[in-house]
N, C-alpha and C. Protein backbone atom coordinates (compact mmCIF):
# COMPACT_ATOMS: atom_id res chain seq x y z
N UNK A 1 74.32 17.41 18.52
CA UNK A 1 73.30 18.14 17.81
C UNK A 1 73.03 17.44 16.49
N UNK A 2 72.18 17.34 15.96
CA UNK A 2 70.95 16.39 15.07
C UNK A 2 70.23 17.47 14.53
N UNK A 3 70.85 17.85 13.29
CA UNK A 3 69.64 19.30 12.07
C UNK A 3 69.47 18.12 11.08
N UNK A 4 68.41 17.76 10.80
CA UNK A 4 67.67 17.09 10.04
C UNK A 4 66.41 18.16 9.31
N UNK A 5 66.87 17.77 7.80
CA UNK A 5 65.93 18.64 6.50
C UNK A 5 65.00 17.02 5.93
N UNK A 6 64.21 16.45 6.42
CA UNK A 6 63.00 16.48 4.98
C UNK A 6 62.01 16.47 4.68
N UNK A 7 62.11 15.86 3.41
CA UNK A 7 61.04 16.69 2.67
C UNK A 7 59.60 16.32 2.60
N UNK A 8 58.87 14.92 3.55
CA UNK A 8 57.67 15.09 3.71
C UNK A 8 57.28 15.31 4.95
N UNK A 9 56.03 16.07 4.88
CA UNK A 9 55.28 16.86 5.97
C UNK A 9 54.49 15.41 7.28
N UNK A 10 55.24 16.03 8.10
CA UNK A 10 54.95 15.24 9.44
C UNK A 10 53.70 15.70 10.18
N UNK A 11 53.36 14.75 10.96
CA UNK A 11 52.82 14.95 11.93
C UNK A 11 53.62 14.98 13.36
N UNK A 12 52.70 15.80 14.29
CA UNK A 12 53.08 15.97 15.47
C UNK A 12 53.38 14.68 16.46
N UNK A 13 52.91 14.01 15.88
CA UNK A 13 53.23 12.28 16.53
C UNK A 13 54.34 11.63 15.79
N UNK A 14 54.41 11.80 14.07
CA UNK A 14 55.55 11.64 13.31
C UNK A 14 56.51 11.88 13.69
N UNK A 15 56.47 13.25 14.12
CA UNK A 15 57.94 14.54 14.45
C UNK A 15 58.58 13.64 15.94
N UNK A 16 57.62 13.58 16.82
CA UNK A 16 58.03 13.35 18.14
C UNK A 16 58.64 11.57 18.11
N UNK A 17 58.09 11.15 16.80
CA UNK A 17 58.62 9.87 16.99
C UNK A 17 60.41 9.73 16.09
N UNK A 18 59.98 10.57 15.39
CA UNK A 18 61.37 10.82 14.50
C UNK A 18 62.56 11.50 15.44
N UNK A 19 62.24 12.28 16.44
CA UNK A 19 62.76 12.89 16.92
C UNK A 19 63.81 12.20 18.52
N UNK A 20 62.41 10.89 18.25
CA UNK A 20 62.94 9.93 19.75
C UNK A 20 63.95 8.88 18.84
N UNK A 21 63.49 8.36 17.81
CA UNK A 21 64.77 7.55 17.25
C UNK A 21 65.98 7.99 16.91
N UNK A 22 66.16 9.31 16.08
CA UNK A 22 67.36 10.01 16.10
C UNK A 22 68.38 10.04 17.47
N UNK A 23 67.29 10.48 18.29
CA UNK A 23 68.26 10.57 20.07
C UNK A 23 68.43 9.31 20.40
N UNK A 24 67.84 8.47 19.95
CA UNK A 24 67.93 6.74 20.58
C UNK A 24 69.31 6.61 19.47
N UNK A 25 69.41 6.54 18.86
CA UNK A 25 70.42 6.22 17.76
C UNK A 25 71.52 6.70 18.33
N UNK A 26 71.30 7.96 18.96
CA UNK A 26 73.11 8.79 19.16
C UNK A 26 73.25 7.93 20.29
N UNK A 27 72.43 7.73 21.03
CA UNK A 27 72.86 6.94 22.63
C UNK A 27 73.37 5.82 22.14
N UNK A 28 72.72 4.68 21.63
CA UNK A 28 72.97 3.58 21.54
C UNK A 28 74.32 3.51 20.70
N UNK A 29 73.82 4.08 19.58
CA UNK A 29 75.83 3.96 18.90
C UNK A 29 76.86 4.96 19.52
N UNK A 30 76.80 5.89 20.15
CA UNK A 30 77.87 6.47 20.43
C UNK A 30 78.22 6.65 21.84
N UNK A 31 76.74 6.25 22.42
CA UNK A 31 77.19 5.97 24.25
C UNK A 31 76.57 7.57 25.15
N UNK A 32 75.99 8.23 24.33
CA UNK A 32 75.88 9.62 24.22
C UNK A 32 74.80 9.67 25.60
N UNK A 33 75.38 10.41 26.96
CA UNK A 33 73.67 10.85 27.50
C UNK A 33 72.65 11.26 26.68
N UNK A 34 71.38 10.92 26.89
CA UNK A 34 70.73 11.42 26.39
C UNK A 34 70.04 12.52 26.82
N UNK A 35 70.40 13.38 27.87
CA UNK A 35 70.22 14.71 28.04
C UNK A 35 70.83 15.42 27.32
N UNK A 36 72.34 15.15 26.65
CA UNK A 36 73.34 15.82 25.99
C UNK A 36 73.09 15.97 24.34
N UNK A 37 71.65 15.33 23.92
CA UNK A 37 71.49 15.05 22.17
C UNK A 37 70.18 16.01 22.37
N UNK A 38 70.83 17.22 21.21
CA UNK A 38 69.23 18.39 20.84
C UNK A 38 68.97 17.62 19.33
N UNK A 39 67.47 17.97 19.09
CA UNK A 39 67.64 17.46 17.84
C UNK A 39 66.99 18.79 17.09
N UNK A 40 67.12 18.86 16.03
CA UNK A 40 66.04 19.50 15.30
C UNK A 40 65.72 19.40 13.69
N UNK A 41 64.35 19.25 13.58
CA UNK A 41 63.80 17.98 12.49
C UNK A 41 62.68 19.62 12.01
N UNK A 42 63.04 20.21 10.53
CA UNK A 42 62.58 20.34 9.37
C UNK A 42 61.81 19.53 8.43
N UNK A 43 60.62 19.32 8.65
CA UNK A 43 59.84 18.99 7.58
C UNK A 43 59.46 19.31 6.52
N UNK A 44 58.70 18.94 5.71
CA UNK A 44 58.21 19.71 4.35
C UNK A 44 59.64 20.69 3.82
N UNK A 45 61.10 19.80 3.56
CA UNK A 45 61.93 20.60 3.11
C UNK A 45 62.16 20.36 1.82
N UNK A 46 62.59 21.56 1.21
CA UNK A 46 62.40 21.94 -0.30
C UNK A 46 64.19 21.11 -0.34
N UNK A 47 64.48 20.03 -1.41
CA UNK A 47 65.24 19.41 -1.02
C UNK A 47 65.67 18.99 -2.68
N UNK A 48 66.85 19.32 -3.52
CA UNK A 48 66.64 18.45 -4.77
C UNK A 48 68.13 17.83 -4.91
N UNK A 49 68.34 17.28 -5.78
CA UNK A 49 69.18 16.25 -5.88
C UNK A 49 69.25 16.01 -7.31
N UNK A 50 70.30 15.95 -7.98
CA UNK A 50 70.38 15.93 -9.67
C UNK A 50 69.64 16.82 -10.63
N UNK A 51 69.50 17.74 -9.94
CA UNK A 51 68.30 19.11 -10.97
C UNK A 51 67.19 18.81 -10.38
N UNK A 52 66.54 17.46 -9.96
CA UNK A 52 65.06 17.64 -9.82
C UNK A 52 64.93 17.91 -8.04
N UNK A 53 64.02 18.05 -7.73
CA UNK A 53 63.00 18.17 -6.93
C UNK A 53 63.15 16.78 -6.22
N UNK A 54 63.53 16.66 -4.87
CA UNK A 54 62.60 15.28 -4.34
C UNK A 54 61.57 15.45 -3.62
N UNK A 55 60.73 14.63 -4.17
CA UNK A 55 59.81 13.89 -3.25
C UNK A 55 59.58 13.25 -1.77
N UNK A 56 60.59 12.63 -1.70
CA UNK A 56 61.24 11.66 -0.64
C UNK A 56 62.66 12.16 -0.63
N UNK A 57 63.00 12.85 0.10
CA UNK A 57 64.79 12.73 0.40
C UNK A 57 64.84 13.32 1.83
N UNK A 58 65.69 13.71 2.52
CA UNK A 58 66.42 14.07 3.85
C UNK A 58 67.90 14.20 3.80
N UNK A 59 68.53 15.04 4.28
CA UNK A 59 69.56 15.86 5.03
C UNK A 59 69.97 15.70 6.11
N UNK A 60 70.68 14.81 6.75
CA UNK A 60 71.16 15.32 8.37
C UNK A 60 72.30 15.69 8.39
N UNK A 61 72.07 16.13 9.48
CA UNK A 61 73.98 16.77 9.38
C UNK A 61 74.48 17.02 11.34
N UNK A 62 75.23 15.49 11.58
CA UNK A 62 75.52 15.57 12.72
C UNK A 62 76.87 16.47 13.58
N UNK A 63 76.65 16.86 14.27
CA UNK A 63 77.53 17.96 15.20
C UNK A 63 78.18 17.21 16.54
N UNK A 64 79.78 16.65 16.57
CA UNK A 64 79.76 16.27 17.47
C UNK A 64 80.92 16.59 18.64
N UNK A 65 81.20 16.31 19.72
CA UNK A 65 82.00 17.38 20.65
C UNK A 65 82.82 16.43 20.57
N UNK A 66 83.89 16.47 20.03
CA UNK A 66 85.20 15.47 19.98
C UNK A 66 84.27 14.04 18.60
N UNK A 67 85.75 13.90 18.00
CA UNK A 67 85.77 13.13 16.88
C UNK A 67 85.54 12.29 17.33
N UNK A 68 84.31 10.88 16.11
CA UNK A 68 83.88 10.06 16.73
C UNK A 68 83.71 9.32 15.35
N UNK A 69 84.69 7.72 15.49
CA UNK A 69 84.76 6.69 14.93
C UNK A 69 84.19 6.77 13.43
N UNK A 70 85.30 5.86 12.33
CA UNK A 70 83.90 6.32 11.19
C UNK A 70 82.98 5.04 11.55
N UNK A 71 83.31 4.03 12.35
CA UNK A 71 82.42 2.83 12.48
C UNK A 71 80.69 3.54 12.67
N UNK A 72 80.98 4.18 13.63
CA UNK A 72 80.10 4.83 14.60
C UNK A 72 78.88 5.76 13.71
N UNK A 73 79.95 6.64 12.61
CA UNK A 73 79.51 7.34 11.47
C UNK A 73 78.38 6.54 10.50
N UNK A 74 79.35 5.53 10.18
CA UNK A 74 78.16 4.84 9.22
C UNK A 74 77.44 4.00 9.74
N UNK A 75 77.42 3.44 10.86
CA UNK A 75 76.14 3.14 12.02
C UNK A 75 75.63 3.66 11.77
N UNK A 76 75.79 5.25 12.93
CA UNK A 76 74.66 5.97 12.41
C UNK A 76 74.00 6.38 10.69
N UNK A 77 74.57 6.61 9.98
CA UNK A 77 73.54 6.35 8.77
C UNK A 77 72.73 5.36 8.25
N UNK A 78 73.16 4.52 8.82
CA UNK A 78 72.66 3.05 8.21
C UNK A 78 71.31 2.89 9.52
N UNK A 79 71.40 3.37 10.47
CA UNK A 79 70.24 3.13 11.09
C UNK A 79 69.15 4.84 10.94
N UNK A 80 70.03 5.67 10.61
CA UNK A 80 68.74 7.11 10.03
C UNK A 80 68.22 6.69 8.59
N UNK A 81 69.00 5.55 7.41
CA UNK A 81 68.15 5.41 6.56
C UNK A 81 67.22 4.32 6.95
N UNK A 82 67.16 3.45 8.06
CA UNK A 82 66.29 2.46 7.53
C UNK A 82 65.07 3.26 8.61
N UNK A 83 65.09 4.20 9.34
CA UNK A 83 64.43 5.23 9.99
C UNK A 83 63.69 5.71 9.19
N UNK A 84 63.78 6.46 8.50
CA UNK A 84 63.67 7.33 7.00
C UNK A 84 62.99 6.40 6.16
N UNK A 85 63.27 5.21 6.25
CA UNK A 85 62.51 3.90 5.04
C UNK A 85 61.66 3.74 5.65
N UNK A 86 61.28 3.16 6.82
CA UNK A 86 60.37 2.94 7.80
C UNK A 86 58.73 4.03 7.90
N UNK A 87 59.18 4.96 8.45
CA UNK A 87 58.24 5.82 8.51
C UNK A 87 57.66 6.54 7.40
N UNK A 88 58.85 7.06 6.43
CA UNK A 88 58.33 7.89 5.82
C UNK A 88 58.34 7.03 4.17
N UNK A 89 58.87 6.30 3.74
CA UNK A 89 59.63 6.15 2.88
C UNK A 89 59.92 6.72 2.15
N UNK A 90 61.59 7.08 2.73
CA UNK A 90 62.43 7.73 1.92
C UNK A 90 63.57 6.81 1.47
N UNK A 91 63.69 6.49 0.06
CA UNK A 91 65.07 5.61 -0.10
C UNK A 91 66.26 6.25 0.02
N UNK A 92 67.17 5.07 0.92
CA UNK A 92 68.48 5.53 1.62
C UNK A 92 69.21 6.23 0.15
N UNK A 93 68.99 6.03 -0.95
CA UNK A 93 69.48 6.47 -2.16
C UNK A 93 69.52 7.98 -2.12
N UNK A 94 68.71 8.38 -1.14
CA UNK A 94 68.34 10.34 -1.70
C UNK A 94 68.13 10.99 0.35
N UNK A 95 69.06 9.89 0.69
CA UNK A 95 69.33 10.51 2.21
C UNK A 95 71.25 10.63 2.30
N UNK A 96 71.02 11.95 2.80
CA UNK A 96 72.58 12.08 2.61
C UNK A 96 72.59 12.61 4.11
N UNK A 97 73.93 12.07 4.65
CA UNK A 97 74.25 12.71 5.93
C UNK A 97 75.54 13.38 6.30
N UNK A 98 75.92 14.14 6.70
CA UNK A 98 77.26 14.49 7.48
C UNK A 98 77.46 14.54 9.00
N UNK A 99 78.93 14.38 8.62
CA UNK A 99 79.52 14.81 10.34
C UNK A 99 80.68 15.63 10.70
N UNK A 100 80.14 16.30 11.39
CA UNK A 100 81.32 17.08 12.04
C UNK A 100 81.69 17.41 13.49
N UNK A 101 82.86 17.78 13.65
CA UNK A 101 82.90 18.08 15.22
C UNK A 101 83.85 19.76 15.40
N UNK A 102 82.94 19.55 16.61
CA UNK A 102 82.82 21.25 16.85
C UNK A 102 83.74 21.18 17.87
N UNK A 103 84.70 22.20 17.67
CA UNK A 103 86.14 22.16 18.72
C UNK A 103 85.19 22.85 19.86
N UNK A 104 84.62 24.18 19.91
CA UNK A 104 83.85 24.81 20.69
C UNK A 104 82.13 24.87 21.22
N UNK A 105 81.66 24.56 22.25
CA UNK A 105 80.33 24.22 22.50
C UNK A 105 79.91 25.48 23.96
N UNK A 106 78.87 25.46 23.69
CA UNK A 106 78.83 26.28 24.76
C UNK A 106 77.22 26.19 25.47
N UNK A 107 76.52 26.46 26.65
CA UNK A 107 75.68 26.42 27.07
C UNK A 107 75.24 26.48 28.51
N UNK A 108 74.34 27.42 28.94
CA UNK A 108 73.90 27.59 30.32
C UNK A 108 75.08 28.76 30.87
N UNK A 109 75.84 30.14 30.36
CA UNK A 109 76.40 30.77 30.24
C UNK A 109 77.97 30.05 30.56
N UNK A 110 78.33 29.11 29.92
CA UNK A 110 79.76 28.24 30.41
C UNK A 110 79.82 27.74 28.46
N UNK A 111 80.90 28.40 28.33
CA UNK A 111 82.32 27.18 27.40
C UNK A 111 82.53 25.92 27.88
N UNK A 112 82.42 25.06 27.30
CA UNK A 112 82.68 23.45 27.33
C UNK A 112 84.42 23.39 27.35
């Protein structure tokens, strides 16, 4: 799971493209089916950082089912900021990410 906050306003072609690199990213660095990666991408998020307001910044915050490498970790950031630089420009300076893993998952009425 992929909750992504920022803060400029997308388009529906933006969203869907932001939304395919994030899932391309978990596959490729972590080996992940990609039936198994939800994402969900907040735009226009109210987002500040040192007292002010950004302009340009983003939030992700990855969810994952069993612990996974810090190699893997800062892969993945290093390819959501130059994502984030790319499309929107947001400098990797005011993109912050986390990770965590969830002992419990559940879905389609079944515990993992």
């Amino acid at each position: 799971m992929i909750q992504a906050k920022v803060t400029v306003p997308m388009t529906d072609e933006e969203n869907a493209v932001f939304h395919t690199e994030l899932t391309q990213a978990v596959v490729d660095i972590l080996h992940k089916p990609v039936e198994y990666v939800m994402v969900h991408v907040e735009d226009d998020a109210d987002l500040w950082m040192g007292g002010k307001k950004l302009k340009r910044g983003a939030f992700l915050s990855f969810l994952f089912m069993g612990e996974q490498p810090d190699e893997a970790c800062a892969a993945l950031t290093e390819r959501v900021c130059q994502v984030l630089a790319r499309h929107f420009s947001i400098p990797g300076a005011n993109v912050y990410t986390t990770f965590q893993t969830v002992r419990q998952w559940g879905s389609d009425g079944v515990l993992f």
